[in-house]
PDB file of N, CA and C in Angstrom:
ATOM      1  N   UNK A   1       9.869 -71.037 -15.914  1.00  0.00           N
ATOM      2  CA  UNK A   1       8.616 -71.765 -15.962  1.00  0.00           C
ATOM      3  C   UNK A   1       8.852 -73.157 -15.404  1.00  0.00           C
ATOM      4  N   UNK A   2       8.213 -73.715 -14.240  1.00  0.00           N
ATOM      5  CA  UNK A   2       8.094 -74.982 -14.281  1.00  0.00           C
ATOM      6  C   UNK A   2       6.964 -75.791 -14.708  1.00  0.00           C
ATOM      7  N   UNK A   3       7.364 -77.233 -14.456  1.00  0.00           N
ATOM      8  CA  UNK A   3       6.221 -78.286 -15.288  1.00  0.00           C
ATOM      9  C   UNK A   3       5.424 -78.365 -14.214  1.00  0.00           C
ATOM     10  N   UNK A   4       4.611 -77.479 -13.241  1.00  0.00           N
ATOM     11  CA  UNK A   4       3.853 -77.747 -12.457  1.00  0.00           C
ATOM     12  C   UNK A   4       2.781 -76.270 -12.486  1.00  0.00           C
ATOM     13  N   UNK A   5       3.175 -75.907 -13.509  1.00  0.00           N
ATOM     14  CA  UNK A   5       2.401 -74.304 -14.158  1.00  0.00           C
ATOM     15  C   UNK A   5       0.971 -75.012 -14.533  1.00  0.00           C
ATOM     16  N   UNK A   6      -0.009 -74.640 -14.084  1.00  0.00           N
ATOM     17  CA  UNK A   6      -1.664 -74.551 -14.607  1.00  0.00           C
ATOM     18  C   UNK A   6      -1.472 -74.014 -16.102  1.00  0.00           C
ATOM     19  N   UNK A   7      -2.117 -74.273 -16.847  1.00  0.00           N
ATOM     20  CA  UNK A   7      -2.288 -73.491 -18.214  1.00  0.00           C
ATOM     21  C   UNK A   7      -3.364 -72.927 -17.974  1.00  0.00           C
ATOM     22  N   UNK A   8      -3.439 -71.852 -18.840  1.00  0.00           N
ATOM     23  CA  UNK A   8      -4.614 -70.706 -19.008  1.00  0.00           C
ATOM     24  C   UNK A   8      -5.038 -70.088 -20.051  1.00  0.00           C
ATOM     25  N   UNK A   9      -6.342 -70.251 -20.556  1.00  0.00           N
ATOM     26  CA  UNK A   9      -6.416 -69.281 -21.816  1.00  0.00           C
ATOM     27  C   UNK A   9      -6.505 -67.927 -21.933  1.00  0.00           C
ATOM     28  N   UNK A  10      -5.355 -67.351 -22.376  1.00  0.00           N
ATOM     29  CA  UNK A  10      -5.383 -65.423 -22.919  1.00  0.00           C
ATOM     30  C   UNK A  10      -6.338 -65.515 -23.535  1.00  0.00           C
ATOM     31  N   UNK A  11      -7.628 -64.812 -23.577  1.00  0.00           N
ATOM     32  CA  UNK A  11      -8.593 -64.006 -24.434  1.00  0.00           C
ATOM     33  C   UNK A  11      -8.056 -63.376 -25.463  1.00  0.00           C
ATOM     34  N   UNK A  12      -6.742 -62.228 -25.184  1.00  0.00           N
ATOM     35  CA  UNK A  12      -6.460 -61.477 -26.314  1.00  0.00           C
ATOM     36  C   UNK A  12      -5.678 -62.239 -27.180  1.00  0.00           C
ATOM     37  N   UNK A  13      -5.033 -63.049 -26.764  1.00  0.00           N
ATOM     38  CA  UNK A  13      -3.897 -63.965 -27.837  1.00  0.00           C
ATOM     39  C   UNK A  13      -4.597 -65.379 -28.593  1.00  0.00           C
ATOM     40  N   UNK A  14      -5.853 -65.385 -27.812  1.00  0.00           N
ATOM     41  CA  UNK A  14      -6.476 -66.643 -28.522  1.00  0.00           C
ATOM     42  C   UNK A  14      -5.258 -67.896 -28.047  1.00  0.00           C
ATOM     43  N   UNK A  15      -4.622 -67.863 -27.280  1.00  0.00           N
ATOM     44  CA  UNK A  15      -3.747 -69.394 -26.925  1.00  0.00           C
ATOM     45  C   UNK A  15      -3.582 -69.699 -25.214  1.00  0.00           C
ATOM     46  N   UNK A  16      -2.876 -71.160 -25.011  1.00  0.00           N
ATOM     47  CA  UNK A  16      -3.189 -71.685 -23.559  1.00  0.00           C
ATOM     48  C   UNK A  16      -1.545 -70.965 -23.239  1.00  0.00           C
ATOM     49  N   UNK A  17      -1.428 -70.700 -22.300  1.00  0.00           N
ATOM     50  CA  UNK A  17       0.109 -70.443 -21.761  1.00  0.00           C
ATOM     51  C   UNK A  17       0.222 -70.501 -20.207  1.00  0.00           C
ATOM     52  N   UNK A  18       1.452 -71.079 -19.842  1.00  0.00           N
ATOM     53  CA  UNK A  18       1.355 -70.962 -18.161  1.00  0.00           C
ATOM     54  C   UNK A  18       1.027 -69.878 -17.678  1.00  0.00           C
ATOM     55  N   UNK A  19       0.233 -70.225 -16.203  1.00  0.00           N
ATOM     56  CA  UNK A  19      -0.499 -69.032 -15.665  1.00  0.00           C
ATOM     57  C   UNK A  19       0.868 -67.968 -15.223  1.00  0.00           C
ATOM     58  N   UNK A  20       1.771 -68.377 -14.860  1.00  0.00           N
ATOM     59  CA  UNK A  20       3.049 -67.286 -14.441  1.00  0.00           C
ATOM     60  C   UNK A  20       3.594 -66.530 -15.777  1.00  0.00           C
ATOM     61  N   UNK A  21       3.283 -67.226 -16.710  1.00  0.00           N
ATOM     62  CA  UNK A  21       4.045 -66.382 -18.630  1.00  0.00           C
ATOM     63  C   UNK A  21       2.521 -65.317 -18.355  1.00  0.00           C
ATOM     64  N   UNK A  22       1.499 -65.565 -18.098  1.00  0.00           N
ATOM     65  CA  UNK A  22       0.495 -64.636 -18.764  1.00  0.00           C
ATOM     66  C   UNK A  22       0.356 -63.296 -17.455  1.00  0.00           C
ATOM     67  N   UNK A  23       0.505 -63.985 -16.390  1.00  0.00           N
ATOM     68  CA  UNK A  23       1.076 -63.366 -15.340  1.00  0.00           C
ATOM     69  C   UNK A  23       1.510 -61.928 -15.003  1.00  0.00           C
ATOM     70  N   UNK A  24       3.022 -62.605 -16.139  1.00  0.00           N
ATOM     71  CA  UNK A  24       4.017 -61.391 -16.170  1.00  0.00           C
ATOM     72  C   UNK A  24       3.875 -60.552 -17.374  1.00  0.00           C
ATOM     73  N   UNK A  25       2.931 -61.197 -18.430  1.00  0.00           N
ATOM     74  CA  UNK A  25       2.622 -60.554 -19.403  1.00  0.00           C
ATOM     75  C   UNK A  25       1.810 -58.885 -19.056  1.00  0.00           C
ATOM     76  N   UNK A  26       0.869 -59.879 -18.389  1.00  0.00           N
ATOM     77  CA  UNK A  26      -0.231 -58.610 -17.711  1.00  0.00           C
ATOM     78  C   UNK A  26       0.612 -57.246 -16.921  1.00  0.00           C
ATOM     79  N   UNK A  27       1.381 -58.037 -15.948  1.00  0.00           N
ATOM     80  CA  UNK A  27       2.207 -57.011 -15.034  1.00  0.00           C
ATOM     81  C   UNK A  27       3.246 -55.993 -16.187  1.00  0.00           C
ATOM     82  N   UNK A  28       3.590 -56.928 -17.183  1.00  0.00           N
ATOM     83  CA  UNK A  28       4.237 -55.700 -17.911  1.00  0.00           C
ATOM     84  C   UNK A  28       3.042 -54.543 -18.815  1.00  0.00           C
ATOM     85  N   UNK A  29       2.179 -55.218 -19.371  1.00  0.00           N
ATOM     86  CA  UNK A  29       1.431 -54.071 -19.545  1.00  0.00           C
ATOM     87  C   UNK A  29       0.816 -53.430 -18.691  1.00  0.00           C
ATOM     88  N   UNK A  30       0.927 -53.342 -17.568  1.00  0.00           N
ATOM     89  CA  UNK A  30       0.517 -52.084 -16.527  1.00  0.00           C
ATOM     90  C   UNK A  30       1.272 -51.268 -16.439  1.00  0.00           C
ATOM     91  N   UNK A  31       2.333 -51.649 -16.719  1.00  0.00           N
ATOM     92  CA  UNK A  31       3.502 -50.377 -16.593  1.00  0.00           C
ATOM     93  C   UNK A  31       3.332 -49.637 -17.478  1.00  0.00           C
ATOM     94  N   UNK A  32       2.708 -48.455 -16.385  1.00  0.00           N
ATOM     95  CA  UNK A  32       3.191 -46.996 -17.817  1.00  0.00           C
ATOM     96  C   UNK A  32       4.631 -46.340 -17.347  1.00  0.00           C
ATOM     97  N   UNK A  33       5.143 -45.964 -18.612  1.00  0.00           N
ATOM     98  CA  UNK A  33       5.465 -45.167 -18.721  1.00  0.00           C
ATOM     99  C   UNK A  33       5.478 -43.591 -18.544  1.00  0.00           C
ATOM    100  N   UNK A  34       6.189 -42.892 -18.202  1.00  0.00           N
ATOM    101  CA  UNK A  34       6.119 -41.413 -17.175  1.00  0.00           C
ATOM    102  C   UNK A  34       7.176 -40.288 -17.853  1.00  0.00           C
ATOM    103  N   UNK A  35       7.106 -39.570 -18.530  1.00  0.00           N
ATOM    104  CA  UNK A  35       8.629 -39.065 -18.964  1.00  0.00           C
ATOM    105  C   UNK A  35       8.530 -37.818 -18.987  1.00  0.00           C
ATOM    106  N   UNK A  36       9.543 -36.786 -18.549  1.00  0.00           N
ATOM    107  CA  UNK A  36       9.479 -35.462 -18.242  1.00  0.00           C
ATOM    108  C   UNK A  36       9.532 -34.614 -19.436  1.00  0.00           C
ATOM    109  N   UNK A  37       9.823 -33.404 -19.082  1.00  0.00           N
ATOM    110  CA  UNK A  37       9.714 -32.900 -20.387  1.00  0.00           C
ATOM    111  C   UNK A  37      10.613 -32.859 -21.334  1.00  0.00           C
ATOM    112  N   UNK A  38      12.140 -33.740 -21.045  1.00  0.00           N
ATOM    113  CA  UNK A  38      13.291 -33.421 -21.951  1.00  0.00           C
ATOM    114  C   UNK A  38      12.925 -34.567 -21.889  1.00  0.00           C
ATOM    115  N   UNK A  39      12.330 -36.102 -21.799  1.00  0.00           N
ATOM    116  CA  UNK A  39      12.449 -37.182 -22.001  1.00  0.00           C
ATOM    117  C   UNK A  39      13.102 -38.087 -21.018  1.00  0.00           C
ATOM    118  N   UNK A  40      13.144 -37.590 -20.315  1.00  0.00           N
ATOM    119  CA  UNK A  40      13.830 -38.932 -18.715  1.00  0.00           C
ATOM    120  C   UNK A  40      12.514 -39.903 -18.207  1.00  0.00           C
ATOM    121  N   UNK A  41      12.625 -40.602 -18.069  1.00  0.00           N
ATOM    122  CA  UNK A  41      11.870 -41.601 -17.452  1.00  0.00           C
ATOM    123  C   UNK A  41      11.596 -41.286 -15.444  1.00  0.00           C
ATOM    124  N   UNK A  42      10.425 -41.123 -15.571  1.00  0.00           N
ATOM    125  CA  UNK A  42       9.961 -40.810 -13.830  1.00  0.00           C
ATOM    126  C   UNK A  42       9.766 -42.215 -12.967  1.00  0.00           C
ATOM    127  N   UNK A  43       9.979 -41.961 -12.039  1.00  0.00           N
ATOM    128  CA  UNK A  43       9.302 -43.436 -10.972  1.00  0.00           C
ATOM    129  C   UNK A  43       9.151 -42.484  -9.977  1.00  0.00           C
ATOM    130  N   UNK A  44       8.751 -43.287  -8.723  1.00  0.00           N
ATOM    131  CA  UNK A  44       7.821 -43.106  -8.045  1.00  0.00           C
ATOM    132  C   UNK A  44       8.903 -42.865  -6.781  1.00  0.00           C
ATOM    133  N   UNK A  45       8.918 -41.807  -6.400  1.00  0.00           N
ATOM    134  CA  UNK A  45      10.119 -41.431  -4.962  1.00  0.00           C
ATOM    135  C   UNK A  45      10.946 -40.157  -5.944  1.00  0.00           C
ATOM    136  N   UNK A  46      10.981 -40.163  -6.873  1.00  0.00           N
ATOM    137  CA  UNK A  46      12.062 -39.237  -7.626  1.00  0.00           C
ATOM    138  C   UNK A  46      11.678 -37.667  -7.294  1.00  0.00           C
ATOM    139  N   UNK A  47      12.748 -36.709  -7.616  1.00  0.00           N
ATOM    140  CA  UNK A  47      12.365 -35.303  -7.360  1.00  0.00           C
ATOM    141  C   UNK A  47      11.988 -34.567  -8.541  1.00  0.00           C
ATOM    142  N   UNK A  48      11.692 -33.495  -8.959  1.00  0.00           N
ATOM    143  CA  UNK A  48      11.356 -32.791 -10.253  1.00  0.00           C
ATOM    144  C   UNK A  48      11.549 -31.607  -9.952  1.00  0.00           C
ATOM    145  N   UNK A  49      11.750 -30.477 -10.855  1.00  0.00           N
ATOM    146  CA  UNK A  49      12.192 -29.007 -11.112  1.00  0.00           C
ATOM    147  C   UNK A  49      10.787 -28.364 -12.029  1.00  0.00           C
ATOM    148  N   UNK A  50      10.122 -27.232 -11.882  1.00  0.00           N
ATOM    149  CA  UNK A  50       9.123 -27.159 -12.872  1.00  0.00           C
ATOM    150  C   UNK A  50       9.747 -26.335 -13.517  1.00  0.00           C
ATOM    151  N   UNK A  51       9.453 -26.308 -15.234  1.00  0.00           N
ATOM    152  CA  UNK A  51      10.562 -25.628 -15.963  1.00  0.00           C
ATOM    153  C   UNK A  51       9.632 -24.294 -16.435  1.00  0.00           C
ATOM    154  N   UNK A  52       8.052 -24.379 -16.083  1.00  0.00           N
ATOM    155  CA  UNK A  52       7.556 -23.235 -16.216  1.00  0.00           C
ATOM    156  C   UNK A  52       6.477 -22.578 -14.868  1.00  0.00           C
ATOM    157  N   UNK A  53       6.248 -21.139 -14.872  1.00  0.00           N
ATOM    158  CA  UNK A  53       5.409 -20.999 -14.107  1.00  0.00           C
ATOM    159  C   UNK A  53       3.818 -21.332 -13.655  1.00  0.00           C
ATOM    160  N   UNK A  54       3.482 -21.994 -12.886  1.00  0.00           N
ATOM    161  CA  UNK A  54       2.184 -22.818 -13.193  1.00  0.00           C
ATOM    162  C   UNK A  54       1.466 -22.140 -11.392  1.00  0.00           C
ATOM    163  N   UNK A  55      -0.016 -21.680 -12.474  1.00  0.00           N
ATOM    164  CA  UNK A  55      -0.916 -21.444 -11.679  1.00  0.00           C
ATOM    165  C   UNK A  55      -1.551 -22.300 -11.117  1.00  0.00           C
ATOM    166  N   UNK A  56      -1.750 -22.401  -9.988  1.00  0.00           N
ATOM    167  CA  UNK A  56      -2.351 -23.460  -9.645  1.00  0.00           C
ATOM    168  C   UNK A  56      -3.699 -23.038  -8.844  1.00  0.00           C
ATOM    169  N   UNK A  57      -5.145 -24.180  -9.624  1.00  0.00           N
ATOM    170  CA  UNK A  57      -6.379 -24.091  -9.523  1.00  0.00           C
ATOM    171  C   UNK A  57      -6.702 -23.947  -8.191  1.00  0.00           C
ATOM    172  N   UNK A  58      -8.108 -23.178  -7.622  1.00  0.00           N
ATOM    173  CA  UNK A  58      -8.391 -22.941  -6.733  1.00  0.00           C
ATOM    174  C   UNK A  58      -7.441 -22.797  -5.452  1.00  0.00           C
ATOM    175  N   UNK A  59      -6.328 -22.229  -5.600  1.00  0.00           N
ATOM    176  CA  UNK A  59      -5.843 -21.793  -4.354  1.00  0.00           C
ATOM    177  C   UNK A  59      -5.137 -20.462  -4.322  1.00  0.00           C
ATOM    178  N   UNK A  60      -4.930 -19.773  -5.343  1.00  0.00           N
ATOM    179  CA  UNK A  60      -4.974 -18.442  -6.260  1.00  0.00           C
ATOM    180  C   UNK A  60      -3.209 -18.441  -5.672  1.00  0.00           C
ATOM    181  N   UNK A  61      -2.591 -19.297  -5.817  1.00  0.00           N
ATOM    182  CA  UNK A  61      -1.259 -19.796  -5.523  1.00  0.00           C
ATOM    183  C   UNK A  61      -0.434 -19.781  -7.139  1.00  0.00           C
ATOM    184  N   UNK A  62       1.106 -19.650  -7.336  1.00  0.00           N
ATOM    185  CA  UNK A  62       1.538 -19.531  -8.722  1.00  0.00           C
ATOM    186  C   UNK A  62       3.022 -20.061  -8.038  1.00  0.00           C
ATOM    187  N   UNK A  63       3.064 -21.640  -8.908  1.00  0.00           N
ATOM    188  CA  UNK A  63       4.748 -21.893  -7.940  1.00  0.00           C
ATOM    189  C   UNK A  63       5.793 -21.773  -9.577  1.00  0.00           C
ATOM    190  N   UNK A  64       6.468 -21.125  -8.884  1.00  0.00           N
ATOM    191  CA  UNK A  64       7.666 -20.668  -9.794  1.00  0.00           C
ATOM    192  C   UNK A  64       8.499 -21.416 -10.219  1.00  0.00           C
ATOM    193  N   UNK A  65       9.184 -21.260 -11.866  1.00  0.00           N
ATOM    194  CA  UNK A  65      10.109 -21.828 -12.920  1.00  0.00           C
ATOM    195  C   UNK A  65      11.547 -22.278 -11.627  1.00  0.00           C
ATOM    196  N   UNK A  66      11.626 -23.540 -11.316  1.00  0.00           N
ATOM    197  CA  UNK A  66      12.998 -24.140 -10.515  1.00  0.00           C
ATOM    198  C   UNK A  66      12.582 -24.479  -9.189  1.00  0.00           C
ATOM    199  N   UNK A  67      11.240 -24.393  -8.691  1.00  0.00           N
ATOM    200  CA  UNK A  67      10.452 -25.333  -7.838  1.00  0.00           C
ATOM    201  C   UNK A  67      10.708 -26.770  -7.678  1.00  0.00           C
ATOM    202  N   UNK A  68      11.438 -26.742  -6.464  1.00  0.00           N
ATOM    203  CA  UNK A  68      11.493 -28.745  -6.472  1.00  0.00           C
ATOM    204  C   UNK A  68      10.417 -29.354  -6.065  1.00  0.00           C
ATOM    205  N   UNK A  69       9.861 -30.448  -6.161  1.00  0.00           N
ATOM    206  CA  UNK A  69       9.093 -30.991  -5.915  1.00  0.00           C
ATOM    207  C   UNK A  69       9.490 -32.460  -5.651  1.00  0.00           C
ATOM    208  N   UNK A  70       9.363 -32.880  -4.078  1.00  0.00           N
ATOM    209  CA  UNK A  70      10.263 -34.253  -3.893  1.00  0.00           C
ATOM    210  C   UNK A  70       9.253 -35.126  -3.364  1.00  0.00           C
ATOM    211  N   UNK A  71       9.477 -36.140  -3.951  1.00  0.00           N
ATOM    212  CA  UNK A  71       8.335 -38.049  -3.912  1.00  0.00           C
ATOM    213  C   UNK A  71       7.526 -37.607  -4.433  1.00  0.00           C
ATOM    214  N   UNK A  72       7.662 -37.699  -5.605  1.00  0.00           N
ATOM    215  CA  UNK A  72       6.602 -37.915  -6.849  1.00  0.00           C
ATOM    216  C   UNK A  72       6.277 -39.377  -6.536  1.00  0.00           C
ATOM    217  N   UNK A  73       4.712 -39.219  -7.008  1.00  0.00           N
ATOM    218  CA  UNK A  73       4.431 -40.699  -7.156  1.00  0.00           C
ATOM    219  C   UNK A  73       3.241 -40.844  -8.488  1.00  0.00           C
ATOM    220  N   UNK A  74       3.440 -41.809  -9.322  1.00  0.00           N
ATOM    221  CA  UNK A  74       2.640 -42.121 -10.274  1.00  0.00           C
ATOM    222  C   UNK A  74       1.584 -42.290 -10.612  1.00  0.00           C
ATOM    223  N   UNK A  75       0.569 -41.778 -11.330  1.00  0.00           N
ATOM    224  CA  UNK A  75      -0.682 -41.896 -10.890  1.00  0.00           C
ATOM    225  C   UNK A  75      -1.105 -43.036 -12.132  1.00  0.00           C
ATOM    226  N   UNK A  76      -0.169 -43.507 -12.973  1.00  0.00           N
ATOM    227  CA  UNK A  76      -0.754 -44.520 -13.710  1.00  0.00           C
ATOM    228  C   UNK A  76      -1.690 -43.975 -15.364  1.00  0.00           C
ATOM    229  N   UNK A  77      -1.722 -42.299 -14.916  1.00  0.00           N
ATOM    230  CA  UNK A  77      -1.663 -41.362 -16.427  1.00  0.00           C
ATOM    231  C   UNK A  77      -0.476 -41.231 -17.052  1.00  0.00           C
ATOM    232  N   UNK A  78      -0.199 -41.570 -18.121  1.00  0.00           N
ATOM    233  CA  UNK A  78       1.413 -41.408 -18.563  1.00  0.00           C
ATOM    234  C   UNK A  78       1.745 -39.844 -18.908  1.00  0.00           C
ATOM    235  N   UNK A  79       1.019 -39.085 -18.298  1.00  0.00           N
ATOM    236  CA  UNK A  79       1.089 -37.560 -18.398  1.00  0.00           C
ATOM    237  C   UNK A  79       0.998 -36.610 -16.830  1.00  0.00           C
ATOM    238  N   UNK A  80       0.054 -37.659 -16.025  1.00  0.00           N
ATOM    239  CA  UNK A  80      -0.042 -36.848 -14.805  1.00  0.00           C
ATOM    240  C   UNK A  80       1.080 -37.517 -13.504  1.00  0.00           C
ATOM    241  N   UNK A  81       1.437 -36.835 -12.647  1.00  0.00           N
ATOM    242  CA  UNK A  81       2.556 -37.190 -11.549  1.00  0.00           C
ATOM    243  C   UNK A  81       1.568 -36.303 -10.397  1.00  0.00           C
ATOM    244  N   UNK A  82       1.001 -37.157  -9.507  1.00  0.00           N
ATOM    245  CA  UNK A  82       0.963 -36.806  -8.217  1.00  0.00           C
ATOM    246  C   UNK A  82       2.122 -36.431  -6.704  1.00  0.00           C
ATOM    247  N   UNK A  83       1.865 -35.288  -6.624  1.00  0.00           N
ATOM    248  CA  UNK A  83       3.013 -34.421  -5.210  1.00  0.00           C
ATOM    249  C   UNK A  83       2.261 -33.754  -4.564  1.00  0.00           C
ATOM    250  N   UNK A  84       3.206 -33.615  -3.574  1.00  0.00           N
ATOM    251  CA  UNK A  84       2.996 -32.514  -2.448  1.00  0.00           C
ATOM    252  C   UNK A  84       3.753 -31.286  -2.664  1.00  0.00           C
ATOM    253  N   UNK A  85       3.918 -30.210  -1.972  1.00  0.00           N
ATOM    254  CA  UNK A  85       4.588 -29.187  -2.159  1.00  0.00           C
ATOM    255  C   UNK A  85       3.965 -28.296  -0.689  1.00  0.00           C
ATOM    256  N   UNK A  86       5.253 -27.920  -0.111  1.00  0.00           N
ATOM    257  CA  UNK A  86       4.544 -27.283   1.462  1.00  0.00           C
ATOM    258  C   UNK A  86       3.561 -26.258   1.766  1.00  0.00           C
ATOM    259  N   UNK A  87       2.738 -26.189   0.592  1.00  0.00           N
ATOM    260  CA  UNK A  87       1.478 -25.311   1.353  1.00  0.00           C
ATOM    261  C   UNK A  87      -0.069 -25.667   0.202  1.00  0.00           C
ATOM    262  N   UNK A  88       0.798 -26.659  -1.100  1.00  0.00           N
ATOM    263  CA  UNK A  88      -0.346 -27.527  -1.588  1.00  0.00           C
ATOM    264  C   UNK A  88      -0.318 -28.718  -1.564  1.00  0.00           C
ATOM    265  N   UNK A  89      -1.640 -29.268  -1.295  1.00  0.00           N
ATOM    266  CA  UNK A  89      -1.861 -30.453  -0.586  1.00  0.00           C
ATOM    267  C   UNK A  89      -2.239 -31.537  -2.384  1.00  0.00           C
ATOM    268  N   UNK A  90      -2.853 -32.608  -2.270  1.00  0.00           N
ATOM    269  CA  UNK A  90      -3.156 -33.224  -3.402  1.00  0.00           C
ATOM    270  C   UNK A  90      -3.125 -32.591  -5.133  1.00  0.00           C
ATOM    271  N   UNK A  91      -1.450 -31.951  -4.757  1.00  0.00           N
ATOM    272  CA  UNK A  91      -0.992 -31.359  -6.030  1.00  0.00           C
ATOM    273  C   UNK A  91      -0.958 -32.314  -6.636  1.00  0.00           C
ATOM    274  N   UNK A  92      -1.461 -32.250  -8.649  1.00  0.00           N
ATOM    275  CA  UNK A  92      -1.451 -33.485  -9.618  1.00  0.00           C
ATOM    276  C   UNK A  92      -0.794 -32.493 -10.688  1.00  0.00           C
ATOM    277  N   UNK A  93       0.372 -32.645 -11.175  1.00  0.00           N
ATOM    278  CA  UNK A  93       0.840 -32.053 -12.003  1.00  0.00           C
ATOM    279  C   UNK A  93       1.496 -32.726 -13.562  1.00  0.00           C
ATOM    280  N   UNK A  94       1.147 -31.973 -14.663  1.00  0.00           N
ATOM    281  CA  UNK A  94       1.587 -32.784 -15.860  1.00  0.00           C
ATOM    282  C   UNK A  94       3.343 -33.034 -16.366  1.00  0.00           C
ATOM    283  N   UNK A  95       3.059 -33.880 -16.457  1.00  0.00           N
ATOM    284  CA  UNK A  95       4.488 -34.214 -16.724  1.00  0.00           C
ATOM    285  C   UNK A  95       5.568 -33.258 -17.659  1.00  0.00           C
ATOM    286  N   UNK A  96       4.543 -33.110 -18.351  1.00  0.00           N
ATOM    287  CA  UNK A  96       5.235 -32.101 -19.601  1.00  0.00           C
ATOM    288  C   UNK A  96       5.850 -30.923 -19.259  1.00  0.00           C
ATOM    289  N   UNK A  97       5.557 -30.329 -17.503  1.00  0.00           N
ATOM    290  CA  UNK A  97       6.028 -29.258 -16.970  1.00  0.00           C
ATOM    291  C   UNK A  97       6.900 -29.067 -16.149  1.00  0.00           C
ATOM    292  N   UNK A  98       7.764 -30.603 -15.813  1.00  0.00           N
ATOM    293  CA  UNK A  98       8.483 -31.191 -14.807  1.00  0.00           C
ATOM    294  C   UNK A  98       9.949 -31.580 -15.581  1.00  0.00           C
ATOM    295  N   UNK A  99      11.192 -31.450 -14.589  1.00  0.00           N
ATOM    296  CA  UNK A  99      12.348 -31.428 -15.242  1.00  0.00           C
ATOM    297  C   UNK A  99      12.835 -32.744 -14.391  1.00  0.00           C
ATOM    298  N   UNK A 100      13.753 -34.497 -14.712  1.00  0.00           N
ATOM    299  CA  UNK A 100      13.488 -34.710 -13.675  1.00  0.00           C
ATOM    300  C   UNK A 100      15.178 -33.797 -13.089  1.00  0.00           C
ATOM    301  N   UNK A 101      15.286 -34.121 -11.389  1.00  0.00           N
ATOM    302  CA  UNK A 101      16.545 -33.597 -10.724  1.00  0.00           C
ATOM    303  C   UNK A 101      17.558 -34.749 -10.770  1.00  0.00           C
TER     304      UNK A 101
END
């Protein structure tokens, strides 16, 4: 923090704090959290394994238990992970069904 910080009032905290403390406050609560189904933590580029068979909606398609799935990216649901996969396009899949690799 330097002595050339604006102060600002938080609404939720009811107090003045430099605009860079409330800043980083905010930026940390955006971060969700992402975690597979044994509990690993996901980010955004990582690969995944699906640990069960999953039908997938309107394309009468079924991708099979050990399916990789590479550049996951976060959709900011702490349950859903947006991918590709080579013949489905704007695949959104739940986390809970993903192993990470």
């Amino acid at each position: 923090m330097s002595d050339s910080d604006d102060y600002v009032y938080d609404e939720e905290s009811g107090e003045w704090m430099p605009a860079s403390e409330l800043a980083e406050r905010k930026a940390a609560a955006s971060q969700v959290e992402v975690r597979d189904a044994v509990g690993n933590l996901l980010e955004d580029g990582d690969s995944v394994a699906l640990i069960k068979d999953l039908e997938v909606k309107g394309t009468g398609k079924t991708l099979k238990v050990g399916t990789v799935i590479k550049s996951i990216r976060l959709t900011g649901d702490p349950q859903e992970i947006d991918c590709r996969h080579e013949s489905i396009r704007g695949l959104v899949l739940r986390a809970e069904f993903v192993r990470k690799r």
